[in-house]
Protein backbone atom coordinates (compact mmCIF):
# COMPACT_ATOMS: atom_id res chain seq x y z
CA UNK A 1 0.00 0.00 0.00
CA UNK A 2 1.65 3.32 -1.42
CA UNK A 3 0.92 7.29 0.16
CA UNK A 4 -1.15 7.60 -2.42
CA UNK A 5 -3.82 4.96 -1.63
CA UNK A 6 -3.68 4.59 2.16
CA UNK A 7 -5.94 7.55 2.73
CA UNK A 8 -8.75 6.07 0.82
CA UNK A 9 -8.36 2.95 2.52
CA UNK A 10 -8.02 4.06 5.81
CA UNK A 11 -11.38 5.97 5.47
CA UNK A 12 -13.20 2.51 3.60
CA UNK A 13 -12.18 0.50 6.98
CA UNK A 14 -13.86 3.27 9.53
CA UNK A 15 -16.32 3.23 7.89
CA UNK A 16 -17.17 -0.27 6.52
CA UNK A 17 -18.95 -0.90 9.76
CA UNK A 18 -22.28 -3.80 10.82
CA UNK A 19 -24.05 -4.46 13.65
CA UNK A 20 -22.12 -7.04 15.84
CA UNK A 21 -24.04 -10.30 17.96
CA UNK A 22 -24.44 -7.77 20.99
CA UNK A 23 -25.93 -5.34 18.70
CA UNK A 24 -22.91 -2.73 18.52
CA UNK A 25 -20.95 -1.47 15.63
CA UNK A 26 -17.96 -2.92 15.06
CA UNK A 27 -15.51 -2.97 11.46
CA UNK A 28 -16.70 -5.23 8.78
CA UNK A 29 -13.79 -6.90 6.58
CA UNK A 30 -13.27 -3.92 4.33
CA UNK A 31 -13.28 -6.52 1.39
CA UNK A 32 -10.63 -8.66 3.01
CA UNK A 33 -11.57 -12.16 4.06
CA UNK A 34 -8.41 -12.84 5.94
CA UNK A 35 -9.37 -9.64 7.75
CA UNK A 36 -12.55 -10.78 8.97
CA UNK A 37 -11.00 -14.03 9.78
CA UNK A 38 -8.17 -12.63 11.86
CA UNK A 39 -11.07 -10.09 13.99
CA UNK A 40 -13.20 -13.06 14.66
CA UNK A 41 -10.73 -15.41 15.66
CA UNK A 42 -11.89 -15.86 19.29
CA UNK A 43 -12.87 -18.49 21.95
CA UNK A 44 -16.60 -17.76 21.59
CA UNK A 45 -16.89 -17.98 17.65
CA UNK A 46 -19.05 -20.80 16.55
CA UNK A 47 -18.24 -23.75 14.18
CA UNK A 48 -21.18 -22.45 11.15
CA UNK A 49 -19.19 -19.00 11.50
CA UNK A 50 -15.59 -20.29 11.24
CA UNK A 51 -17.08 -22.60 8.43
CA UNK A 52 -18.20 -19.32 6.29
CA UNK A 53 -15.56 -17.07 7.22
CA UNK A 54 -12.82 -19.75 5.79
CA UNK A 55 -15.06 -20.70 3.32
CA UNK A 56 -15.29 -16.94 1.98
CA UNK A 57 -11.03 -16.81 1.70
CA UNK A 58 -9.78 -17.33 -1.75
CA UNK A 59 -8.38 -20.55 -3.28
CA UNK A 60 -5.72 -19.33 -4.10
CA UNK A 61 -1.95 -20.12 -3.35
CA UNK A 62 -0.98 -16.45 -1.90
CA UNK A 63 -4.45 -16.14 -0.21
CA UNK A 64 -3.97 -19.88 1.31
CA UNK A 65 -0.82 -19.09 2.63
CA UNK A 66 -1.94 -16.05 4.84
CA UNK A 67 -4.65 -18.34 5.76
CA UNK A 68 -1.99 -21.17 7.00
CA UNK A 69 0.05 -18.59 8.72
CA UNK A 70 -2.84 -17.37 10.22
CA UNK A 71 -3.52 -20.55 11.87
CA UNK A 72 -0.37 -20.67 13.10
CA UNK A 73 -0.45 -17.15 14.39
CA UNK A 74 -4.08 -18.31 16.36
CA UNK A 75 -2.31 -21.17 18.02
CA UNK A 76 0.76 -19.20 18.48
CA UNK A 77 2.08 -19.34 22.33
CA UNK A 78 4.26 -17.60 24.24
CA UNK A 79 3.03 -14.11 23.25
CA UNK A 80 3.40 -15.01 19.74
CA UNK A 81 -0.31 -14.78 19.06
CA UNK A 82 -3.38 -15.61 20.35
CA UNK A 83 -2.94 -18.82 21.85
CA UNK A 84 -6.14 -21.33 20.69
CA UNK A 85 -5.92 -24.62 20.87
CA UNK A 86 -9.56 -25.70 19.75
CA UNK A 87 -9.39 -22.84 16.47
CA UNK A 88 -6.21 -23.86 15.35
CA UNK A 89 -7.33 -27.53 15.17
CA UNK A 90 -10.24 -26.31 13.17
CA UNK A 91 -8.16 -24.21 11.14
CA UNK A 92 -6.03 -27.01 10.34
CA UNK A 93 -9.14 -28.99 9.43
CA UNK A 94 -10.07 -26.02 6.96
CA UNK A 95 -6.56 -26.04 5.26
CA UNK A 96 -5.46 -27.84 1.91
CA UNK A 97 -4.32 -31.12 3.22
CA UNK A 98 -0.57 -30.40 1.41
CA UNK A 99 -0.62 -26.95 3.06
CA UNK A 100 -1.32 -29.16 6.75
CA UNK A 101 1.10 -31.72 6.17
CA UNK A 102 3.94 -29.36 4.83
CA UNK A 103 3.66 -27.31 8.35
CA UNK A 104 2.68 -29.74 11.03
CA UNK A 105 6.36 -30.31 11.85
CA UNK A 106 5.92 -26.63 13.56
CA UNK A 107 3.11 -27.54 15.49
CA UNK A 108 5.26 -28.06 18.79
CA UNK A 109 7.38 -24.38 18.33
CA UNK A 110 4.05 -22.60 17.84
CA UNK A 111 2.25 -24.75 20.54
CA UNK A 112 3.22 -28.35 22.39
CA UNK A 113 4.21 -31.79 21.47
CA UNK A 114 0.16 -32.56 23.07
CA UNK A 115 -1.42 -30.59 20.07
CA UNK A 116 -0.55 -33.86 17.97
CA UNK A 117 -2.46 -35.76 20.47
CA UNK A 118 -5.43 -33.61 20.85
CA UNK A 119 -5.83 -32.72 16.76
CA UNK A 120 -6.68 -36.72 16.73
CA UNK A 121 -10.02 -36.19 18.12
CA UNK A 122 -10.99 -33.56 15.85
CA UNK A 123 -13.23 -34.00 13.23
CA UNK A 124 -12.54 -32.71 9.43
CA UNK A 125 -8.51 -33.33 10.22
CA UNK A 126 -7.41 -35.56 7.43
CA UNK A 127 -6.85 -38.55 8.31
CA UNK A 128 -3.14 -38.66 6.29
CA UNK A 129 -2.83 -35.48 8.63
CA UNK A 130 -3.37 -37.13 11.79
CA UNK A 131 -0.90 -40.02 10.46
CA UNK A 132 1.63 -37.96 10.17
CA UNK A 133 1.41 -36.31 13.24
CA UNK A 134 1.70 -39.37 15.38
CA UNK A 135 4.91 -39.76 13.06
CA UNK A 136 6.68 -36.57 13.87
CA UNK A 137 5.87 -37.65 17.98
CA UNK A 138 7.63 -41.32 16.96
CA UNK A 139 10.57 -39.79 15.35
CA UNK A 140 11.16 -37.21 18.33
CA UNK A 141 11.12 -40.06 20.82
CA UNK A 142 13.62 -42.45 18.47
CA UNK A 143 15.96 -39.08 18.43
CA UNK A 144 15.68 -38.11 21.77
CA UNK A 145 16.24 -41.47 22.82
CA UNK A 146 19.60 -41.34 20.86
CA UNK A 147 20.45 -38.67 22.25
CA UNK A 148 19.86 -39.75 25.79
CA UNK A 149 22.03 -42.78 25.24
CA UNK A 150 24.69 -40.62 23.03
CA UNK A 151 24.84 -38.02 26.16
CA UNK A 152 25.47 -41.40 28.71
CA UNK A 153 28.24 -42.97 27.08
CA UNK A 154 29.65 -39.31 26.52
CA UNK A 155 28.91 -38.05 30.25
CA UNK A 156 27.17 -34.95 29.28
CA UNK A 157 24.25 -33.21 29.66
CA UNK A 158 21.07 -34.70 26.86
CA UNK A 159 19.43 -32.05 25.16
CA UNK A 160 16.30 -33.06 24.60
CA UNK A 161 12.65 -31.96 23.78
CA UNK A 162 9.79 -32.35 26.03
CA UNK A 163 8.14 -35.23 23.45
CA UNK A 164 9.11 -37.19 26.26
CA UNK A 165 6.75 -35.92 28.66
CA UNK A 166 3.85 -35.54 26.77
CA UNK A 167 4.01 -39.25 24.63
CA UNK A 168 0.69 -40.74 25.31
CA UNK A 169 0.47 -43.21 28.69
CA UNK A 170 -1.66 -46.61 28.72
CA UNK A 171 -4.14 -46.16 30.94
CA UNK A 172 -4.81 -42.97 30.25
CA UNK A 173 -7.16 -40.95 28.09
CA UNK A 174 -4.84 -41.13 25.24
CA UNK A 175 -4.65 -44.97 25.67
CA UNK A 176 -4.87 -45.82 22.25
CA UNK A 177 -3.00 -43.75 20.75
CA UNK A 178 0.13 -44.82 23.06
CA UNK A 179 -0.75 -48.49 21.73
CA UNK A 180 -0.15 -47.29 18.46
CA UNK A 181 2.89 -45.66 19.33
CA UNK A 182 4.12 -48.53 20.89
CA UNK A 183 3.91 -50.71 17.83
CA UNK A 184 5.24 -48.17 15.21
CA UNK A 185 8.06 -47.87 17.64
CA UNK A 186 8.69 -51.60 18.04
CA UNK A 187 6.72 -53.41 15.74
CA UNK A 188 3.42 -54.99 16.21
CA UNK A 189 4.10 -58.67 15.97
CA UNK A 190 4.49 -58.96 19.81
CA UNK A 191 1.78 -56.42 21.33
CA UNK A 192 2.94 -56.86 24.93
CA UNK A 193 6.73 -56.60 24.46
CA UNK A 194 6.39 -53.30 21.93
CA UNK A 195 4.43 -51.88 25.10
CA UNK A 196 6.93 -52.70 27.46
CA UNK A 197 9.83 -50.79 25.54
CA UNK A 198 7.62 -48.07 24.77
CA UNK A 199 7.10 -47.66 28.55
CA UNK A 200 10.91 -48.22 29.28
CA UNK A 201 11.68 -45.06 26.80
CA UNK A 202 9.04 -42.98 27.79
CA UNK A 203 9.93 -43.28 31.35
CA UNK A 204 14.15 -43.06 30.78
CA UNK A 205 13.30 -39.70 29.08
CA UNK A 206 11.25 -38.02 31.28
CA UNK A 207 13.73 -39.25 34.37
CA UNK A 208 16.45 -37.32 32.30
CA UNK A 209 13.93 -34.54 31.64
CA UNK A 210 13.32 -34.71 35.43
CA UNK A 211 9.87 -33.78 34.82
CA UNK A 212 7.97 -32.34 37.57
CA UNK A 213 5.02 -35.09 37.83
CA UNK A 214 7.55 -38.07 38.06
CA UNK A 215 8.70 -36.39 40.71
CA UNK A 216 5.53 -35.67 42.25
CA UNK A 217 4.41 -39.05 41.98
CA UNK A 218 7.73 -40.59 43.73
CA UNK A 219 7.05 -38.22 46.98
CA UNK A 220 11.00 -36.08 46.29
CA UNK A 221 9.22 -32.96 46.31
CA UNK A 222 12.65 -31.48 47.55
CA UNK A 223 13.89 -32.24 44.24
CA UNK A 224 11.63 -30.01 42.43
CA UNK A 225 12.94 -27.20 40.78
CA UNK A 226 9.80 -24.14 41.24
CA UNK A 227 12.16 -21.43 39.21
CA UNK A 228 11.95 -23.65 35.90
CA UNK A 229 8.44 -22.71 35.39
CA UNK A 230 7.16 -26.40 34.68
CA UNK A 231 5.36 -26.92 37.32
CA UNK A 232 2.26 -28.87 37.22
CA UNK A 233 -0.68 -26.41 39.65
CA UNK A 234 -0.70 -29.43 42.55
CA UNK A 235 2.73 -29.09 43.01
CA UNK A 236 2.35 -25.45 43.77
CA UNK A 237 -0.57 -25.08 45.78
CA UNK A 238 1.30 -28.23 47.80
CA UNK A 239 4.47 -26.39 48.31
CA UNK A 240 2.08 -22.76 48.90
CA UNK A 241 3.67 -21.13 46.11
CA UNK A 242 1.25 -18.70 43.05
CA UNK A 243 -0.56 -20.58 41.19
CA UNK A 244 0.10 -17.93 38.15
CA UNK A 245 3.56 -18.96 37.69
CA UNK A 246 2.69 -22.89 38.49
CA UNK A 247 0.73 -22.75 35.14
CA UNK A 248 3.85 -21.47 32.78
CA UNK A 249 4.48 -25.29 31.53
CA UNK A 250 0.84 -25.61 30.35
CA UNK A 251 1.32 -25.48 26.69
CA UNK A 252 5.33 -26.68 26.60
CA UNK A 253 6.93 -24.75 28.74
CA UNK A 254 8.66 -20.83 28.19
CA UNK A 255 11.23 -21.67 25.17
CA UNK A 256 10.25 -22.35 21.29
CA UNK A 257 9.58 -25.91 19.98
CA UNK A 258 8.10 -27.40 23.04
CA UNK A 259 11.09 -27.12 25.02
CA UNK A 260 11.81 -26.46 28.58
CA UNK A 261 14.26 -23.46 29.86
CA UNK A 262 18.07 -24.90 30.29
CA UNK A 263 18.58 -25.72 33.26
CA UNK A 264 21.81 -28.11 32.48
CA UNK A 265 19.67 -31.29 31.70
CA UNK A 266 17.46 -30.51 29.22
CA UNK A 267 17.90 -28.07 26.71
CA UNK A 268 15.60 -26.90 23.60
CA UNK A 269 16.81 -27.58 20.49
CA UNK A 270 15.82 -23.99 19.37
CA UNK A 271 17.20 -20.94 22.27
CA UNK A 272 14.72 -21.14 25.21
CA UNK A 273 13.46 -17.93 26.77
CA UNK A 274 12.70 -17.06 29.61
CA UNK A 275 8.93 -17.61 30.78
CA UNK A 276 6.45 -14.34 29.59
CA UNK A 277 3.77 -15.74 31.69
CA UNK A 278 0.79 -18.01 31.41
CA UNK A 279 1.15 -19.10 27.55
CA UNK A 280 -3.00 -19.01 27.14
């Protein structure tokens, strides 16, 4: 947009105005879909309206981009945007399926390694999409587990991703899905042994993680470490600490790609920063 044209467009968007749902005036889209989509991106809106407001963004390659980065930008943590779980998953649902499948590998910067568990409920996700997220999760594990074993033999300090803590459990609500892990890990041909190595990983990781709930769960509650900001709300309302910065770990922690703050253990494989607060 040049000198020349930003006046008139300035004035079109004051005053391309419509009634909102309460009734007051509020700016329309000024002829930009992406616009109105960006405005109405909030907790509240309702499936029909998402539907028509993507619906209403062109098919094409430029205008699909801004609508994938805009996704992005809704799940976005960390004060990088607006931080929705439940729109983003829709979003991705409204997205060309290349457009998903090319991106989902920065799912876990934008948001946490969890988001590939939680987009598996979500209706409209293609299935191939879904696939592949449970793939990107495997391969983390199979590297981090490397690594884990690479940092032992070298007597150093693993740096590793928090993939580890959030990997599906048995038993839990995300049962399933760690049954599946457990076989594309280790094969499916013995059910019961694949589960036990899958269990074996999961738990060496998050002992080398040192993540708070292990921790919890074994009674060392001296061991904790409050000033990493991972800390799980029981543990602080246990220890009578805020509950504010208890929640800081709730969508992977303060530093980029799901990753906690160093702390000499585990380190992020992009820089971590220091925690800005509640990431919702």
């Amino acid at each position: 947009m040049d000198a020349k044209t930003f006046p008139s467009s300035a004035f079109a968007m004051m005053e391309s105005t419509t009634p909102g749902e309460n009734g007051a005036l509020e700016h329309s889209d000024a002829g930009s879909p992406l616009v109105a989509l960006f405005f109405k991106l909030v907790r509240s809106l309702p499936d029909d309206s998402l539907a028509l407001l993507t619906a209403a963004v062109p098919a094409e390659p430029a205008e699909l981009a801004d609508l994938t980065v805009l996704a992005f930008q809704t799940r976005a943590t960390r004060g990088m945007g607006k931080g929705e779980k439940d729109l983003f998953y829709k979003l991705l649902a409204a997205l060309p399926v290349e457009a998903a499948m090319a991106t989902l590998h920065l799912v876990p910067h934008f948001g946490y390694w969890k988001d590939y568990l939680l987009m598996q409920g979500v209706a409209g996700i293609d299935a191939a999409v879904k696939d592949k997220a449970l793939s990107l999760l495997a391969d983390q594990l199979l590297k981090d587990a490397a690594e884990l074993e690479a940092a032992e033999k070298e007597a150093r300090t693993p740096n590793l991703t928090l993939a580890g803590k959030y990997a599906p459990r048995e038993g839990s609500a995300f049962d399933g899905l760690a049954k599946r892990l457990s076989r594309c890990l280790f094969g499916s041909k013995n059910d019961a042994a694949s589960a036990r190595k899958y269990r074996k990983l999961v738990a060496a990781l998050n002992r080398a993680l040192l993540t708070t709930e292990v921790l919890m769960a074994a009674n060392r509650w001296s061991e904790i470490e409050f000033a990493r900001g991972l800390v799980p709300l029981p543990a602080a309302v246990a220890q009578g600490l805020p509950q504010r910065g208890a929640q800081g770990h709730a969508d992977g922690g303060a530093g980029g790609d799901g990753q906690p703050p160093p702390r000499g253990r585990a380190a992020g494989d992009g820089a971590a920063q220091p925690a800005q607060g509640p990431p919702r």
